[in-house]
Protein backbone atom coordinates (compact mmCIF):
# COMPACT_ATOMS: atom_id res chain seq x y z
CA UNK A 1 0.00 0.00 0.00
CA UNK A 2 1.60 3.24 -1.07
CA UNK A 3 2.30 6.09 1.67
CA UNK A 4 -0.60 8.39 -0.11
CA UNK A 5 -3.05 5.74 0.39
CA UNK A 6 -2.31 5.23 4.07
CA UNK A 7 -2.44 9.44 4.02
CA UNK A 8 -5.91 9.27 2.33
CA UNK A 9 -7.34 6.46 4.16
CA UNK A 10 -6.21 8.20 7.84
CA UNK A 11 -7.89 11.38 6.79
CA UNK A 12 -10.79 9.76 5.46
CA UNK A 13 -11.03 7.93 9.51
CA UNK A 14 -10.54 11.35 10.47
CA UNK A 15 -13.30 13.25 8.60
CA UNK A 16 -15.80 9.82 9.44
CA UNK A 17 -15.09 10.34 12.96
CA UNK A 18 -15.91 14.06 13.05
CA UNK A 19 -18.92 13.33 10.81
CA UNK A 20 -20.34 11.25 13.61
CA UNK A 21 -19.21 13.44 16.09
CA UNK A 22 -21.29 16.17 14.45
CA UNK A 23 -24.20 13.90 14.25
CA UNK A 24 -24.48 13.16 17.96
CA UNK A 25 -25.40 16.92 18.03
CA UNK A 26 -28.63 18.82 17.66
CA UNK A 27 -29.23 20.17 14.36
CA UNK A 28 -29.82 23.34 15.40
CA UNK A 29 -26.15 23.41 16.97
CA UNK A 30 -24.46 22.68 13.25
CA UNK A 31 -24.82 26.18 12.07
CA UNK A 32 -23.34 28.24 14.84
CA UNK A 33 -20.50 25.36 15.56
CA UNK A 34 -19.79 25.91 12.15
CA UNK A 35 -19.48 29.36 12.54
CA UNK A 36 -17.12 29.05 15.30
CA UNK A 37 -14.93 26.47 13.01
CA UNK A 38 -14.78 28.88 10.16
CA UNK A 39 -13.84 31.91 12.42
CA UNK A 40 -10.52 29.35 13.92
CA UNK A 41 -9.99 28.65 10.34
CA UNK A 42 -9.65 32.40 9.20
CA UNK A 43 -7.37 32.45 11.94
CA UNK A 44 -4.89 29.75 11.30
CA UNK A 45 -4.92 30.22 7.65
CA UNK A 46 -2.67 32.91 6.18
CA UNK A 47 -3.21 32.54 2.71
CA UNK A 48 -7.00 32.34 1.93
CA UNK A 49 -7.79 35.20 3.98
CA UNK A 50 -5.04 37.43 2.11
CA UNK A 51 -6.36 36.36 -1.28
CA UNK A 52 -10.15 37.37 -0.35
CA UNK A 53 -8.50 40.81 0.88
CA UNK A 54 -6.67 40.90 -2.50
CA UNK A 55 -10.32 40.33 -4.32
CA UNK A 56 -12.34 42.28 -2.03
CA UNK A 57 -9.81 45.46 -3.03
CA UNK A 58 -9.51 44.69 -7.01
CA UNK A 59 -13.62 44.26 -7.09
CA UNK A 60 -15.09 46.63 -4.34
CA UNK A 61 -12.69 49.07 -4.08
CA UNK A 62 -15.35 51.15 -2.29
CA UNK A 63 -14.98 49.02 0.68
CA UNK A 64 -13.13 50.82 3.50
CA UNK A 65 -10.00 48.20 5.42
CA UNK A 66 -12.95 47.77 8.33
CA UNK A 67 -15.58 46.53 5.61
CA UNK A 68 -13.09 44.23 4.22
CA UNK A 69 -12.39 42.84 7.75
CA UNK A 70 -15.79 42.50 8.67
CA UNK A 71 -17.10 40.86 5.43
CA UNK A 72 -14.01 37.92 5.44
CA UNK A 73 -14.97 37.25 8.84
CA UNK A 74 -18.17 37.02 8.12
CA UNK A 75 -17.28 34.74 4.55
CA UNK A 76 -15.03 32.37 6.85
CA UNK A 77 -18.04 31.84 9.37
CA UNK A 78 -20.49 30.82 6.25
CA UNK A 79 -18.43 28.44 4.67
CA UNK A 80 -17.67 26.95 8.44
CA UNK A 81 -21.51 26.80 8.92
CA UNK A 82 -22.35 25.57 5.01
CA UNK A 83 -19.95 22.50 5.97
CA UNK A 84 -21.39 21.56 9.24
CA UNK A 85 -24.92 22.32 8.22
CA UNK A 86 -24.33 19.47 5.45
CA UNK A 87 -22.61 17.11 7.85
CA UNK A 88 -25.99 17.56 9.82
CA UNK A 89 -28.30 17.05 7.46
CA UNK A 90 -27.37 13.59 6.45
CA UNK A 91 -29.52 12.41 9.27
CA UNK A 92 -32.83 13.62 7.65
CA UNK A 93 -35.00 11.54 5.09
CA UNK A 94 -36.35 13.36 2.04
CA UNK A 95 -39.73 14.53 4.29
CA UNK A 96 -37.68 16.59 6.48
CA UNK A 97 -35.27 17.70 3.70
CA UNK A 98 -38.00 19.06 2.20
CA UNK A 99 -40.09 21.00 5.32
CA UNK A 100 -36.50 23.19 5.45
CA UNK A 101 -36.57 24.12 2.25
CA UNK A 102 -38.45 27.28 0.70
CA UNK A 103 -39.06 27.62 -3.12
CA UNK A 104 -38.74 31.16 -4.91
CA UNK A 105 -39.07 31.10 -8.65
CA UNK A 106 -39.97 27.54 -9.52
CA UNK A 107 -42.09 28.54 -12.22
CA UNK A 108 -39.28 29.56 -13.91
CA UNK A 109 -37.94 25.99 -13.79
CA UNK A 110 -41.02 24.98 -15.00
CA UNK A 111 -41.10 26.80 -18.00
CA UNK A 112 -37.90 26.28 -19.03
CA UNK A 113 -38.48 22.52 -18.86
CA UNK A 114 -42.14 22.62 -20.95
CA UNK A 115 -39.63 23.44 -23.83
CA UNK A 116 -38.77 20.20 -24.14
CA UNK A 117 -35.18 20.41 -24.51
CA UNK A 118 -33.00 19.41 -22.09
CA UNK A 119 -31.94 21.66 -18.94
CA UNK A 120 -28.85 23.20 -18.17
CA UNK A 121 -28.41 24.43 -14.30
CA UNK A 122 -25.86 27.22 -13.60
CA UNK A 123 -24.74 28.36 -10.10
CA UNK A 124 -22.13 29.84 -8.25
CA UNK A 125 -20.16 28.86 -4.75
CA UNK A 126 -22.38 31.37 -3.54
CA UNK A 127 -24.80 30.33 -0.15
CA UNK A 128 -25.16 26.90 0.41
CA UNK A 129 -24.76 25.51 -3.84
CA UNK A 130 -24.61 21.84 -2.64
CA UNK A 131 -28.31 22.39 -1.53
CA UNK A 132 -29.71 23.04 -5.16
CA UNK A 133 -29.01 19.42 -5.94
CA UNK A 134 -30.95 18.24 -2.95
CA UNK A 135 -34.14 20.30 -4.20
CA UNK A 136 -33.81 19.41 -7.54
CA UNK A 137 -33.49 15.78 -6.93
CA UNK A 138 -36.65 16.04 -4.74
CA UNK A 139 -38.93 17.82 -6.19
CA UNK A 140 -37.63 17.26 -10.32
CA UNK A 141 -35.95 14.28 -10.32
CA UNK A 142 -32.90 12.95 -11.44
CA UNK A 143 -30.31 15.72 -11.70
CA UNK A 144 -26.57 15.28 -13.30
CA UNK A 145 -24.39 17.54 -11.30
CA UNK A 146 -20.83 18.48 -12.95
CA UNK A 147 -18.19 18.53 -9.90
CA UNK A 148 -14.40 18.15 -9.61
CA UNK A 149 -13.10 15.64 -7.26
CA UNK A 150 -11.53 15.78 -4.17
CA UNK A 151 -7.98 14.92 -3.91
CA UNK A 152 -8.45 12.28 -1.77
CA UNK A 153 -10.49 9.73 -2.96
CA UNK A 154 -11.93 8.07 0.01
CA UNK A 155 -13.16 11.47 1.17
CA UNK A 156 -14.71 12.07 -2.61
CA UNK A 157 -16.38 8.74 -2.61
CA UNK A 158 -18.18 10.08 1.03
CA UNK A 159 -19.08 13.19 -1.11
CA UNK A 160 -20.26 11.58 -3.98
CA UNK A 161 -22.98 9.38 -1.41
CA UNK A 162 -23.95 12.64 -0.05
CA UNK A 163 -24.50 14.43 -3.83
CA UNK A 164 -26.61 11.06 -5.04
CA UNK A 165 -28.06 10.41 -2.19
CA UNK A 166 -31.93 11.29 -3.24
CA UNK A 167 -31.37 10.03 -7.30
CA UNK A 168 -28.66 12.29 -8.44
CA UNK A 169 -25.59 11.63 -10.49
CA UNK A 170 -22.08 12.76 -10.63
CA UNK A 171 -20.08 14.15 -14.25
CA UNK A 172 -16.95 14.76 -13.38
CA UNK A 173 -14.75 17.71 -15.07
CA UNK A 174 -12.38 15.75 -17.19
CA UNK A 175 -14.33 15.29 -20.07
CA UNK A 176 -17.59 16.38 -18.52
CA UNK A 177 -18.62 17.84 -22.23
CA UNK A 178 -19.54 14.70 -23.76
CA UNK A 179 -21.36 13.17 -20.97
CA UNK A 180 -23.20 16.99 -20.12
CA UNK A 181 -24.03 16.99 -24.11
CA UNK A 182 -25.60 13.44 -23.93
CA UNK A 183 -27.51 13.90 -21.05
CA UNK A 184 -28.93 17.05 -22.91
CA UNK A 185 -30.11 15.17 -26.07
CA UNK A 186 -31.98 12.81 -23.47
CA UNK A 187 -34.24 15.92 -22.59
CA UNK A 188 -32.20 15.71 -18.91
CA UNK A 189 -30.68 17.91 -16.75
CA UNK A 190 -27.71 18.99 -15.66
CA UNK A 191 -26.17 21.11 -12.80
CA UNK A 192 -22.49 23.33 -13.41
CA UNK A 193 -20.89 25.52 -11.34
CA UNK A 194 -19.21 28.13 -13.47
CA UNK A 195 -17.93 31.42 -11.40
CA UNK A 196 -14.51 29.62 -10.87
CA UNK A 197 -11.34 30.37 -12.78
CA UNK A 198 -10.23 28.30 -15.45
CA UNK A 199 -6.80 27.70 -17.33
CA UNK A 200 -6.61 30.36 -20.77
CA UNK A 201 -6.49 27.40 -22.56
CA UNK A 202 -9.79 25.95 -21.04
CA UNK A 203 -11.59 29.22 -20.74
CA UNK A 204 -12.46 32.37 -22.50
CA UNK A 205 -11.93 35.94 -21.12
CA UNK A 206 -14.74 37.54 -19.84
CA UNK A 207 -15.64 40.52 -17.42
CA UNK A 208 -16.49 39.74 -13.73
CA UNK A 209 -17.43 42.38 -11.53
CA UNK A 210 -15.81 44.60 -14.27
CA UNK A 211 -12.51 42.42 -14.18
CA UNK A 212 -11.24 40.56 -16.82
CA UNK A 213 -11.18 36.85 -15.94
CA UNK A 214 -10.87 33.27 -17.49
CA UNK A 215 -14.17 31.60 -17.28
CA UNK A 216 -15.10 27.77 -18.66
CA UNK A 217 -17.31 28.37 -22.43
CA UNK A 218 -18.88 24.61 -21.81
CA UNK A 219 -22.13 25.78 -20.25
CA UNK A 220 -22.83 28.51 -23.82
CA UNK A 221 -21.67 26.10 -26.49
CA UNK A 222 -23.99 23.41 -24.84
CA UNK A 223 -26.58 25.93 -25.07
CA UNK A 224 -25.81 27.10 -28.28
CA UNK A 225 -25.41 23.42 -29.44
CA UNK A 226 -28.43 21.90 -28.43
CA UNK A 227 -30.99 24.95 -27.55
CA UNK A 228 -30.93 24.51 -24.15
CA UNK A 229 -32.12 27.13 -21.90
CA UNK A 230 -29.44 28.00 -18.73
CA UNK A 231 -31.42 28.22 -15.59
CA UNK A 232 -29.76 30.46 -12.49
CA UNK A 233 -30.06 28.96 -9.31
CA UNK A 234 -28.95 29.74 -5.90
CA UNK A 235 -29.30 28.18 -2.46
CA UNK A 236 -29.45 30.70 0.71
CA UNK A 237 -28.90 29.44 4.31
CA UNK A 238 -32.05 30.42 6.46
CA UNK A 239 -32.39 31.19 10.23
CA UNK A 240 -32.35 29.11 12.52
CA UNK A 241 -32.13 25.70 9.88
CA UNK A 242 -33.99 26.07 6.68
CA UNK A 243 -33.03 27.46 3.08
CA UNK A 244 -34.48 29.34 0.57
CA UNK A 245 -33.90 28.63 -2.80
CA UNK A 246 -33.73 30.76 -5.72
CA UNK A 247 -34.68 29.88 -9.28
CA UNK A 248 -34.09 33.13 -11.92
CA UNK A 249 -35.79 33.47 -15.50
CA UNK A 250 -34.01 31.16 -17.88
CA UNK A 251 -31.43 32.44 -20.02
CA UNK A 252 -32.13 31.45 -23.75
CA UNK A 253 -29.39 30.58 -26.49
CA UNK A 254 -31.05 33.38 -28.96
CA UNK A 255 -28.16 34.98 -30.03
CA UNK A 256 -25.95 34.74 -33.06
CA UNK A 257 -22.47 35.36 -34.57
CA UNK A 258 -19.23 34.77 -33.29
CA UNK A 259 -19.26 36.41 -30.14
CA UNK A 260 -22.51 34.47 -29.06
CA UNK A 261 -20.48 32.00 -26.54
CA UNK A 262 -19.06 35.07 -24.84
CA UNK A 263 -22.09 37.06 -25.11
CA UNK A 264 -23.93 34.17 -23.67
CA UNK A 265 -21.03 33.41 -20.69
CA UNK A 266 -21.43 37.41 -20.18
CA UNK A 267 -25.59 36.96 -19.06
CA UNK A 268 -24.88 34.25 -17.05
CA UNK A 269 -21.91 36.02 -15.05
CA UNK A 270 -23.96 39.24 -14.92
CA UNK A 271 -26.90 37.28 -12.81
CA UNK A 272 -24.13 35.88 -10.58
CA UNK A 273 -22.53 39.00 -10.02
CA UNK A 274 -25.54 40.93 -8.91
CA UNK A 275 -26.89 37.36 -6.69
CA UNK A 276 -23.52 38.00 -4.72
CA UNK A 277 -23.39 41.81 -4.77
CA UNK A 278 -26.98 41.23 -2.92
CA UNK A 279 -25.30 38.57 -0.29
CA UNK A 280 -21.14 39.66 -0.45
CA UNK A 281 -20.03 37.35 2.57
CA UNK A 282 -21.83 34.00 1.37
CA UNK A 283 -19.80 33.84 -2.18
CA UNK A 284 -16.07 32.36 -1.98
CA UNK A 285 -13.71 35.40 -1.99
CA UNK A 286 -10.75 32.91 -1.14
CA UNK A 287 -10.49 31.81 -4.45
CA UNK A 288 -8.34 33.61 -6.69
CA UNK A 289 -10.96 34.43 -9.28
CA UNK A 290 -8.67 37.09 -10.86
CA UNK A 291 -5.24 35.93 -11.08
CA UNK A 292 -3.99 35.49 -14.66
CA UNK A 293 -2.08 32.27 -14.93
């Protein structure tokens, strides 16, 4: 057994133990333990918080050094709480999924669906994203959600359980193009997170909170492809244990000429930007979204 193995499997013992750990606790308790994990994190961890300063001054410049403080504080806290909140919840059944969650927009969802050709999800690391698959499984049905794996791959096969839990399936990056495109054609759905950088020779450049960026072009040409309307979605942590989530007016492949997969990758950054602008410390501002490679 190679020494990465033995490295995976003990963290994998060690994440399983905390899991249950977690689970021994009220619900109610996961969101402010969270909290309290992500606030220890911010302060052990040098680097993530000086990358969301670095974003937080290139993006909202208007922001005085106090802002900047408060909101990563604040940013560290969510994330805590999003990962302890989903530890939690594995001990509910569908029913009690469901009584937590509240439904804004779903007409929207309907409508794009009616057109009978295939549905493409697109969200952001913004609230609690993870969530959205949950819903959709639950009250739609089968949902293919796009994700990249975890480095360690007992860990990622814990995930995976957690993601397919009520129906769903996993497409994993590599190659995800073929696999999204087929589901498509079957009249299905599937689920991407796109506000994350991506390699120059992966992405296209595009503005993001009026910053040029590298951003994936798989979600448009999909679109563009096979007619597909692009439904926003987000997922927003609710006091003390429920979420509300968002569905936004589908986002229809009707444009034309060369610049339609940027155009199209444009509208769909545009509704992301202004869903964090309304909610700053729930999107990830400790990835480096602008750094050119």
């Amino acid at each position: 057994m190679s020494s990465g193995v033995v490295v995976d499997a003990a963290g994998w013992a060690l994440s399983r133990a905390a899991r249950g750990a977690i689970r021994l606790l009220p619900h109610r308790a996961a969101r402010p333990l969270g909290a309290r994990i992500g606030d220890l994190g911010r302060r052990i961890d040098r680097r993530h918080p000086r990358v969301a300063r670095y974003n937080l001054e290139v993006v909202m410049p208007e922001l005085g050094p106090d802002e900047r403080r408060t909101l990563i504080a604040n940013c560290f806290e969510h994330f805590g709480s999003a990962l302890i909140d989903n530890i939690s919840l594995g001990r509910f059944d569908p029913v009690e999924i469901c009584r937590r969650l509240t439904l804004e927009g779903w007409h929207h969802l309907d409508a794009a669906e009616k057109l009978g050709r295939g549905t493409l999800i697109v969200t952001a690391h913004l609230g609690n994203w993870e969530i959205i698959g949950y819903a959709l499984a639950l009250y739609k049905g089968e949902t293919h959600v796009v994700a990249r794996p975890t480095h360690n791959r007992f860990v990622e096969r814990d995930l995976r359980r957690f993601r397919e839990r009520f129906g769903n399936r996993t497409i994993y990056k590599r190659g995800a193009a073929r696999k999204m495109l087929s589901v498509i054609k079957q009249r299905g759905r599937v689920a991407y997170v796109i506000d994350q950088r991506v390699h120059p020779n992966e992405g296209i450049e595009t503005p993001f909170f009026g910053h040029s960026s590298f951003t994936s072009p798989l979600l448009a040409g999909l679109s563009l492809r096979t007619g597909a309307p692009v439904v926003p979605m987000f997922a927003y942590p609710e006091p003390p244990d429920r979420f509300r989530v968002v569905v936004h007016p589908p986002i229809l492949p009707e444009v034309a000429g060369a610049d339609a997969t940027a155009t199209l990758t444009r509208r769909y950054l545009e509704v992301i930007e202004r869903a964090i602008r309304e909610r700053p410390e729930l999107w990830l501002w400790m990835h480096e979204r602008w750094r050119k490679h």
